[in-house]
Protein backbone atom coordinates (compact mmCIF):
# COMPACT_ATOMS: atom_id res chain seq x y z
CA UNK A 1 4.62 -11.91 -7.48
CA UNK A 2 4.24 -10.71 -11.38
CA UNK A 3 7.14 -8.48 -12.83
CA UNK A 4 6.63 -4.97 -13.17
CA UNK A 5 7.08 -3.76 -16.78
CA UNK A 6 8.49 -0.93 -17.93
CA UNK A 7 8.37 0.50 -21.23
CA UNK A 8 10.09 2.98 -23.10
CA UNK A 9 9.49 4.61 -26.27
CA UNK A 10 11.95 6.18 -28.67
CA UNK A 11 11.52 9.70 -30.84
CA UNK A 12 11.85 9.20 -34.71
CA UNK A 13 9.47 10.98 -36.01
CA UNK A 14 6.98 9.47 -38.86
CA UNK A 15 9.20 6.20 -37.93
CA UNK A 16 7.16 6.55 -34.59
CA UNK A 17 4.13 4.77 -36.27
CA UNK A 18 5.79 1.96 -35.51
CA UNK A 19 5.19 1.94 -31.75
CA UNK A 20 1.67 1.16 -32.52
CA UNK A 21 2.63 -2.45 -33.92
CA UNK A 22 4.72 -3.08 -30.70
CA UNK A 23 2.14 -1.98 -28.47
CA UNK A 24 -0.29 -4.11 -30.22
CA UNK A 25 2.14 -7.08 -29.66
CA UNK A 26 2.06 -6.58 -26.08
CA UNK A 27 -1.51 -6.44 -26.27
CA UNK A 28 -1.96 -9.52 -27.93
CA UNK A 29 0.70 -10.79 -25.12
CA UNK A 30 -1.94 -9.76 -22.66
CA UNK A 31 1.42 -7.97 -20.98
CA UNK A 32 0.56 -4.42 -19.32
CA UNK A 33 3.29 -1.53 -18.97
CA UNK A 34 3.55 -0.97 -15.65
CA UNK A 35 5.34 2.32 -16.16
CA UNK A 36 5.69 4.02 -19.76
CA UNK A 37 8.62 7.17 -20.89
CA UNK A 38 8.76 8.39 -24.21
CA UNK A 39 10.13 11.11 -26.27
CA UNK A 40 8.69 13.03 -29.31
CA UNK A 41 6.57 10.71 -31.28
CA UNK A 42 7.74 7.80 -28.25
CA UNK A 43 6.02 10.22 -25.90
CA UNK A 44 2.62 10.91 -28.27
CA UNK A 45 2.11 6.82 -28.84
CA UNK A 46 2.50 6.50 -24.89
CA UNK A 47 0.58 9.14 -24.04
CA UNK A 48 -2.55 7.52 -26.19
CA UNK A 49 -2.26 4.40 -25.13
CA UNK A 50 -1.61 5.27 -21.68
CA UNK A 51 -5.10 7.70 -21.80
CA UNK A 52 -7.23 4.25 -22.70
CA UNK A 53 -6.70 4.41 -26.63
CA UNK A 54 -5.88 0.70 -28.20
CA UNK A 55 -3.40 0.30 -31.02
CA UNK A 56 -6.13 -0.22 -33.86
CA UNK A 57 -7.56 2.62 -32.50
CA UNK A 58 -4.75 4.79 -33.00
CA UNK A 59 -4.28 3.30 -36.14
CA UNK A 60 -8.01 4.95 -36.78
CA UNK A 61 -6.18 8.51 -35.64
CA UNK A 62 -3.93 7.85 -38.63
CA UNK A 63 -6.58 6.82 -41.25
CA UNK A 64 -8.44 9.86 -40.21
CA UNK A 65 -5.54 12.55 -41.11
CA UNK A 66 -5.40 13.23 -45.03
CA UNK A 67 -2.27 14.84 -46.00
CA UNK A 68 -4.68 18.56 -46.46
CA UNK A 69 -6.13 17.85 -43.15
CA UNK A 70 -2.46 16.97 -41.64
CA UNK A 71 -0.95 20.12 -43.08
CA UNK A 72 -3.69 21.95 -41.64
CA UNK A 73 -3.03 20.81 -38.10
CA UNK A 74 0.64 21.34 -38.00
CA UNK A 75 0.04 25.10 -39.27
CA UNK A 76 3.10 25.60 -41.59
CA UNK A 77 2.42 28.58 -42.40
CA UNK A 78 2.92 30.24 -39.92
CA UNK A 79 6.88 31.00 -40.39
CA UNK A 80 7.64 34.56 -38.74
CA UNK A 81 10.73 36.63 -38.97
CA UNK A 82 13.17 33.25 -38.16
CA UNK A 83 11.59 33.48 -34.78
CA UNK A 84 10.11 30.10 -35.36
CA UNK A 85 9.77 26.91 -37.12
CA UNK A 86 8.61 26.12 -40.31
CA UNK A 87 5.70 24.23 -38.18
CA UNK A 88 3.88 25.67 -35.83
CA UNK A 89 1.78 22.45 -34.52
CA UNK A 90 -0.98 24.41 -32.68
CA UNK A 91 -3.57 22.73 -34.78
CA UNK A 92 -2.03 19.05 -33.51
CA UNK A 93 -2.02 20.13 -30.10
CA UNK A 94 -6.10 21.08 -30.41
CA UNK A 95 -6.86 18.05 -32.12
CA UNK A 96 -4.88 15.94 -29.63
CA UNK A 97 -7.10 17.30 -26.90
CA UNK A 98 -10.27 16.57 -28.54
CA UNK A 99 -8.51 12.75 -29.73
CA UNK A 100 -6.96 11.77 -25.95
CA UNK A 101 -9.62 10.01 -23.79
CA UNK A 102 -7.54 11.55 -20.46
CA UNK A 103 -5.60 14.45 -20.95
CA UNK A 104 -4.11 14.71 -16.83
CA UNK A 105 -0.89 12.65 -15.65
CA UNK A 106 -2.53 11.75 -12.95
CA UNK A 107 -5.35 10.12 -14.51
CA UNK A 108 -3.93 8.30 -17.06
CA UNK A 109 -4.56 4.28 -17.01
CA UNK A 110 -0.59 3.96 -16.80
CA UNK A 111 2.14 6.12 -15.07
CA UNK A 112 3.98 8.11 -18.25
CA UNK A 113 7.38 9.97 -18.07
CA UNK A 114 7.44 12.76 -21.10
CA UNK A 115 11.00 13.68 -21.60
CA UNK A 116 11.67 17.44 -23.24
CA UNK A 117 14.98 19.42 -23.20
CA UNK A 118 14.64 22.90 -21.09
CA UNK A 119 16.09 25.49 -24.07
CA UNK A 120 17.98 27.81 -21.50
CA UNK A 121 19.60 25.25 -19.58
CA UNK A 122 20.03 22.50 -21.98
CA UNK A 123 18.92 19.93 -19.60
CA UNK A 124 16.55 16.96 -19.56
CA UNK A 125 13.32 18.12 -18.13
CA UNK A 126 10.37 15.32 -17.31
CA UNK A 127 6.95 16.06 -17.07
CA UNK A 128 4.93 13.70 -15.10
CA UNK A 129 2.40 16.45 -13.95
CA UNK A 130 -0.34 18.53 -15.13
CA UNK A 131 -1.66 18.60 -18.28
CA UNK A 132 -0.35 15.71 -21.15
CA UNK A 133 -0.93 17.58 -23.98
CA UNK A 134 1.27 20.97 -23.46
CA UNK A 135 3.98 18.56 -22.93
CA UNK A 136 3.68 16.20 -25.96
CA UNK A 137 3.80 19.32 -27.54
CA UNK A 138 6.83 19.85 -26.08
CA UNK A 139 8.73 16.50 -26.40
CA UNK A 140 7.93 17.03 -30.41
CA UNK A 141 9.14 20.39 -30.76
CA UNK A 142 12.14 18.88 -33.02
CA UNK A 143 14.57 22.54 -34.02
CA UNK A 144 14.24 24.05 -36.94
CA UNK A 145 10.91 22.48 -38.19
CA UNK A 146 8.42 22.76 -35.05
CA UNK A 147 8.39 25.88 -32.70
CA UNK A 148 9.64 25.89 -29.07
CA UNK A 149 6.80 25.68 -26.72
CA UNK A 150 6.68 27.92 -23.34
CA UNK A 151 5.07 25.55 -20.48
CA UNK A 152 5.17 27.00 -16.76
CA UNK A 153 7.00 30.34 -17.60
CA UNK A 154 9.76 27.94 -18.87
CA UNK A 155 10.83 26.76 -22.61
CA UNK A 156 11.49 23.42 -24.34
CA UNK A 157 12.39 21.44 -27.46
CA UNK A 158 12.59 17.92 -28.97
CA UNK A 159 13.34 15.58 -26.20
CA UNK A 160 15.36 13.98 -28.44
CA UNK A 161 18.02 16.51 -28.04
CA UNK A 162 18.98 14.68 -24.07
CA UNK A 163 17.58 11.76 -24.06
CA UNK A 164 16.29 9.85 -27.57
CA UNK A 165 15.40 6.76 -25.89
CA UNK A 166 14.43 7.35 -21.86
CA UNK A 167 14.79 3.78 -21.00
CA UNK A 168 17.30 5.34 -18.03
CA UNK A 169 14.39 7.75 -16.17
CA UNK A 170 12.29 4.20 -15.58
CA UNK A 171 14.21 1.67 -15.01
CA UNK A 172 14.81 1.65 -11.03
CA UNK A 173 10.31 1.27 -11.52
CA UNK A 174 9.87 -1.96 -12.95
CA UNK A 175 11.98 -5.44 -12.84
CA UNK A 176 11.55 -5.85 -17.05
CA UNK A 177 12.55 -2.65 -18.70
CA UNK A 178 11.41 -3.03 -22.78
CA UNK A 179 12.80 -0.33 -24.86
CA UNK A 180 11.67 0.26 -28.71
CA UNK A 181 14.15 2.35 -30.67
CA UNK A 182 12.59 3.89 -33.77
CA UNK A 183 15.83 5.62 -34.82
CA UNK A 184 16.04 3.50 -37.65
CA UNK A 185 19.27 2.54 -39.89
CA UNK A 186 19.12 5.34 -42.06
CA UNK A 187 18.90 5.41 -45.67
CA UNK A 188 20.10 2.46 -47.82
CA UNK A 189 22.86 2.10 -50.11
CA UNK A 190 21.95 4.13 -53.24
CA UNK A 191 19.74 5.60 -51.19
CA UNK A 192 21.68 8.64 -49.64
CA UNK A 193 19.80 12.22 -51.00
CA UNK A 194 20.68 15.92 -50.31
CA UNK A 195 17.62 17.35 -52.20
CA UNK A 196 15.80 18.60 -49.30
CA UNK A 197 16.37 19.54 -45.91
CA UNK A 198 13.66 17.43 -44.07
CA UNK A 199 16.32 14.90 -45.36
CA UNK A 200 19.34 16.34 -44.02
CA UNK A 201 17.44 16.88 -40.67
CA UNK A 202 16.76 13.52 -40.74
CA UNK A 203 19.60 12.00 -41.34
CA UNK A 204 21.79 14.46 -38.80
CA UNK A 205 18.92 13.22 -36.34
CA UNK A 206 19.46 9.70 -36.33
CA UNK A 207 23.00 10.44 -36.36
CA UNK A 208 22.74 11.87 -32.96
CA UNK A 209 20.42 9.59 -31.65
CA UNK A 210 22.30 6.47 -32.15
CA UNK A 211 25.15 8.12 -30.25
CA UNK A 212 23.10 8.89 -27.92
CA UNK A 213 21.74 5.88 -26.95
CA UNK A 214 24.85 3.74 -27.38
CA UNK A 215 26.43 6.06 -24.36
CA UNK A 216 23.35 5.25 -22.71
CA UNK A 217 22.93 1.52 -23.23
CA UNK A 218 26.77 1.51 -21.57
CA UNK A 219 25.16 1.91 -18.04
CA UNK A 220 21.48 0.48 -18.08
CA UNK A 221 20.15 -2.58 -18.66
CA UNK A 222 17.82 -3.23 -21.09
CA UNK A 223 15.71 -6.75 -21.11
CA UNK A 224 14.27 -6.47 -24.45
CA UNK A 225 15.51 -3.73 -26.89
CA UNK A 226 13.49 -3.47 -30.28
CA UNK A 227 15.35 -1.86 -32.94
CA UNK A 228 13.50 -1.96 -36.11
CA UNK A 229 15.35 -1.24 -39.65
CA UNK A 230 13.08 1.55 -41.20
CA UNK A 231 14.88 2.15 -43.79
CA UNK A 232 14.42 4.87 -46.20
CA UNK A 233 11.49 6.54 -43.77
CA UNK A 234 11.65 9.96 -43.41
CA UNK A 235 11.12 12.20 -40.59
CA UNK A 236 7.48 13.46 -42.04
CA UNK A 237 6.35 11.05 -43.59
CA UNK A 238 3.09 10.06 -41.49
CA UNK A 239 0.77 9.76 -44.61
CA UNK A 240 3.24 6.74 -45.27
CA UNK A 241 1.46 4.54 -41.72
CA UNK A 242 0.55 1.37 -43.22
CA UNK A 243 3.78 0.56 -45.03
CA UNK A 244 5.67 1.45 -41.93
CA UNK A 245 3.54 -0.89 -40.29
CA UNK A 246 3.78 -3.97 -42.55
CA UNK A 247 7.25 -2.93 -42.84
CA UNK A 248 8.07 -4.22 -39.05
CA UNK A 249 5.55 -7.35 -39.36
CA UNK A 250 8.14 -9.98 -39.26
CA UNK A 251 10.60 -8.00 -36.47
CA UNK A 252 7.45 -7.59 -33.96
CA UNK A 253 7.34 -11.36 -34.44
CA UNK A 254 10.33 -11.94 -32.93
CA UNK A 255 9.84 -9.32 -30.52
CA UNK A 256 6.96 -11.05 -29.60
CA UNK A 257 9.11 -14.05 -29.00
CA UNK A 258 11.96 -12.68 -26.90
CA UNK A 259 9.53 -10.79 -24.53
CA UNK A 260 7.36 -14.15 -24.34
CA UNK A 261 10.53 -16.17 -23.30
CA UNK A 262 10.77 -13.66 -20.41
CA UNK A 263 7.21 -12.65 -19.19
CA UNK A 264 4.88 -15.31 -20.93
CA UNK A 265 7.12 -18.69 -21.67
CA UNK A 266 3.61 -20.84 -21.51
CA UNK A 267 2.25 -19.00 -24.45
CA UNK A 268 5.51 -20.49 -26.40
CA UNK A 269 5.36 -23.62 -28.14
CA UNK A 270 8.40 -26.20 -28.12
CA UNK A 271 10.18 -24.69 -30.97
CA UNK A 272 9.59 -20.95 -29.46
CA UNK A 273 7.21 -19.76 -31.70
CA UNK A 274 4.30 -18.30 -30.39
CA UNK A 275 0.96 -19.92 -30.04
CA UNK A 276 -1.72 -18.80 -32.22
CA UNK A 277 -4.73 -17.32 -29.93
CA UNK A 278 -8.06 -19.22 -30.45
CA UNK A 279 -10.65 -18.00 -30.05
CA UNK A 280 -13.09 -17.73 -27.24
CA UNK A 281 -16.24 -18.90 -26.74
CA UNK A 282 -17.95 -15.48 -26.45
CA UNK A 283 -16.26 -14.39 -29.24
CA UNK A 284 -18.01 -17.51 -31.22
CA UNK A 285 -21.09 -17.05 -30.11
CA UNK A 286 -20.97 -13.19 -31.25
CA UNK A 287 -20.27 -13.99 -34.76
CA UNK A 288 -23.22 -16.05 -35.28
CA UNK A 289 -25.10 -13.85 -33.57
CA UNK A 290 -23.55 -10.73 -36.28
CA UNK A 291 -24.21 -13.82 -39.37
CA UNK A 292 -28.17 -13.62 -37.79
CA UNK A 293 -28.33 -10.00 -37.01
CA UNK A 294 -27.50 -9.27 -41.50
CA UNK A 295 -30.15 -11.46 -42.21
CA UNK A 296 -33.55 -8.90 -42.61
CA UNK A 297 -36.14 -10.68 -40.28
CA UNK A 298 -39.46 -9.52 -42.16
CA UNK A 299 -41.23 -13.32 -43.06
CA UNK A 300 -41.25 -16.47 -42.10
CA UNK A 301 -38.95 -16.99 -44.60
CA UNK A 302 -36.25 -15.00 -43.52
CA UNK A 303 -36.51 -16.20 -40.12
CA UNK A 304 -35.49 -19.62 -41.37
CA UNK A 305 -33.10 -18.13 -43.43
CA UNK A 306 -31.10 -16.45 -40.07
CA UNK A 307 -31.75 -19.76 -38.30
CA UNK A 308 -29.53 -21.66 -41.12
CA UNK A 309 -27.19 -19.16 -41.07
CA UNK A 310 -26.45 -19.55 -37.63
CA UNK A 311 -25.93 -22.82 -37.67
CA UNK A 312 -23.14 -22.11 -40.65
CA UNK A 313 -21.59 -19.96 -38.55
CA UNK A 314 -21.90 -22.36 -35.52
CA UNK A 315 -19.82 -25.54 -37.70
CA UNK A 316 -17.84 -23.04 -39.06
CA UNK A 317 -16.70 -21.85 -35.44
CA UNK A 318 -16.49 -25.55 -34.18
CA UNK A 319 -14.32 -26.37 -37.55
CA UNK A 320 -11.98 -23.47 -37.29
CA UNK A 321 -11.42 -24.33 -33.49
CA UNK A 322 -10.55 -27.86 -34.58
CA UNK A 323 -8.40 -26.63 -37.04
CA UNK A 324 -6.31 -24.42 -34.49
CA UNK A 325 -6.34 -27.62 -32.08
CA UNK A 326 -4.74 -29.62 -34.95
CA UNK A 327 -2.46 -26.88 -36.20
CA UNK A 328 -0.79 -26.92 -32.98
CA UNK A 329 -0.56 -30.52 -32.53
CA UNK A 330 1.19 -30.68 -35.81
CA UNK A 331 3.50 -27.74 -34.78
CA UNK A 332 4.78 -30.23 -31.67
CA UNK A 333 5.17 -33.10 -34.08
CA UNK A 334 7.06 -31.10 -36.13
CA UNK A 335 9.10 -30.13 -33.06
CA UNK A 336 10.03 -33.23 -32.35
């Protein structure tokens, strides 16, 4: 009988980008979330992948957003009277419904928890029904910089506020409970700045969400918890995706590693390192068939041209498979 997964995502804003290089490890696992919770940015990077949306897919989302068009979708203008936050996010909520493949609970490729906190009652509220995107909205609605957001006659705020980290609303669903925390370490030594209040925010964010989840950690169990550094990442700072994402290369690695140990030993090789995927047959064939298809197939001469070509890209594919055969060969030399 195979495990049921479960997987929960952290808040953390722009540190959030980060989910997509875990996710992506999974993927490349060939491991499937059974069950998925997230909060704030946890919740949006669930919710996508959960609607059908793979990891360099979302990574197209990112490359997509320029910092005018960004701006532009998280309205910050629209500051009223005090009433409100600095960002309004009504533009990210319409884009988000015109980005998400499935936009219902119900019809979502995998079960996702969205955790907000209900403003009057100061209580953890999950949404598991109805429509995603009012409460993604929600789950992001961090105080003081994005406005509250009314759903079903009742209102709600960051997530993050109860429950950082939901690894505790899943894990009587699934028999391996993975939990990333995005949280980060805060800001290095020399590092520490007061010059602007998305900084103090920040900082007085992870602050809370560390104790937080250290309370919580005291009475679940967590298989596999990922807790990328991030350093020096602040709360905004989205335009920033691809360093965030080379900056947790090597720890995905090892996440890779101490999830494989659990779900997918045979994928290991004798020292524990993973084994690098070769490729498939199919996937072969297609290249020389993309080597022919670049070749313009006017004359005779072009014709033999493609044919040559394909037969380049046939030895290449047959010397590149050797090469992966022998690489691992060497690897369990080495090993012993």
């Amino acid at each position: 009988m195979s495990l049921k997964v479960g997987l929960a995502l952290g808040g953390g804003g722009a540190r959030g980008i980060a989910h997509i290089a875990y996710l992506n490890a999974l993927d490349e696992l060939d491991i499937k979330p059974s069950i998925i919770a997230g909060t704030g940015v946890g919740a949006l990077a669930g919710a996508l992948y959960a609607s059908g949306l793979k990891p360099d897919e979302m990574i197209g989302v990112l490359e997509e957003l320029d910092y005018r068009r960004g701006m532009k979708l998280l309205n910050n203008y629209s500051f009223k009277d005090g009433k409100y936050g600095v960002l309004d996010a009504i533009g990210t909520e319409e884009y988000l419904e015109l980005v998400m493949p499935v936009k219902i609970f119900d019809r979502l490729y995998t079960p996702l928890k969205i955790v907000a906190a209900n403003y009057e009652t100061r209580q953890q509220h999950i949404f598991e029904e109805g429509k995603v995107v009012p409460a993604l909205r929600a789950s992001m609605a961090v105080p003081g910089i994005f406005s509250p957001i009314e759903v079903d006659d009742n209102v709600y705020i960051d997530g993050g506020c109860v429950n950082p980290l939901p690894f505790d609303v899943i894990r009587e669903e699934c028999d391996v409970l993975i939990a990333i925390d995005v949280s980060g370490h805060g800001a290095s030594e020399g590092e520490i700045s007061i010059a602007s209040t998305a900084n103090d925010l920040s900082q007085c964010y992870q602050i809370l969400t560390n104790m937080l989840i250290s309370e919580k950690k005291k009475n679940t169990k967590i298989e596999v918890l990922a807790q990328p550094a991030l350093e020096g990442v602040q709360m905004l700072d989205f335009y920033n995706f691809e360093n965030i994402l080379d900056a947790v290369e090597e720890e995905v690695e090892e996440f890779k590693i101490e999830v494989a140990k659990i779900l997918k030993p045979e994928l290991l090789t004798k020292a524990g390192k993973p084994k690098k995927p070769r490729k498939k047959a199919e996937e072969i064939k297609q290249e020389a068939e993309e080597v022919i298809n670049e070749v313009p197939m006017y004359t005779a001469k072009a014709k033999r041209e493609a044919k040559k070509a394909a037969k380049r890209a046939a030895i290449a594919a047959i010397e590149a498979e050797f090469a992966a055969e022998f690489e691992d060969d060497y690897d369990e030399f080495e090993d012993e």
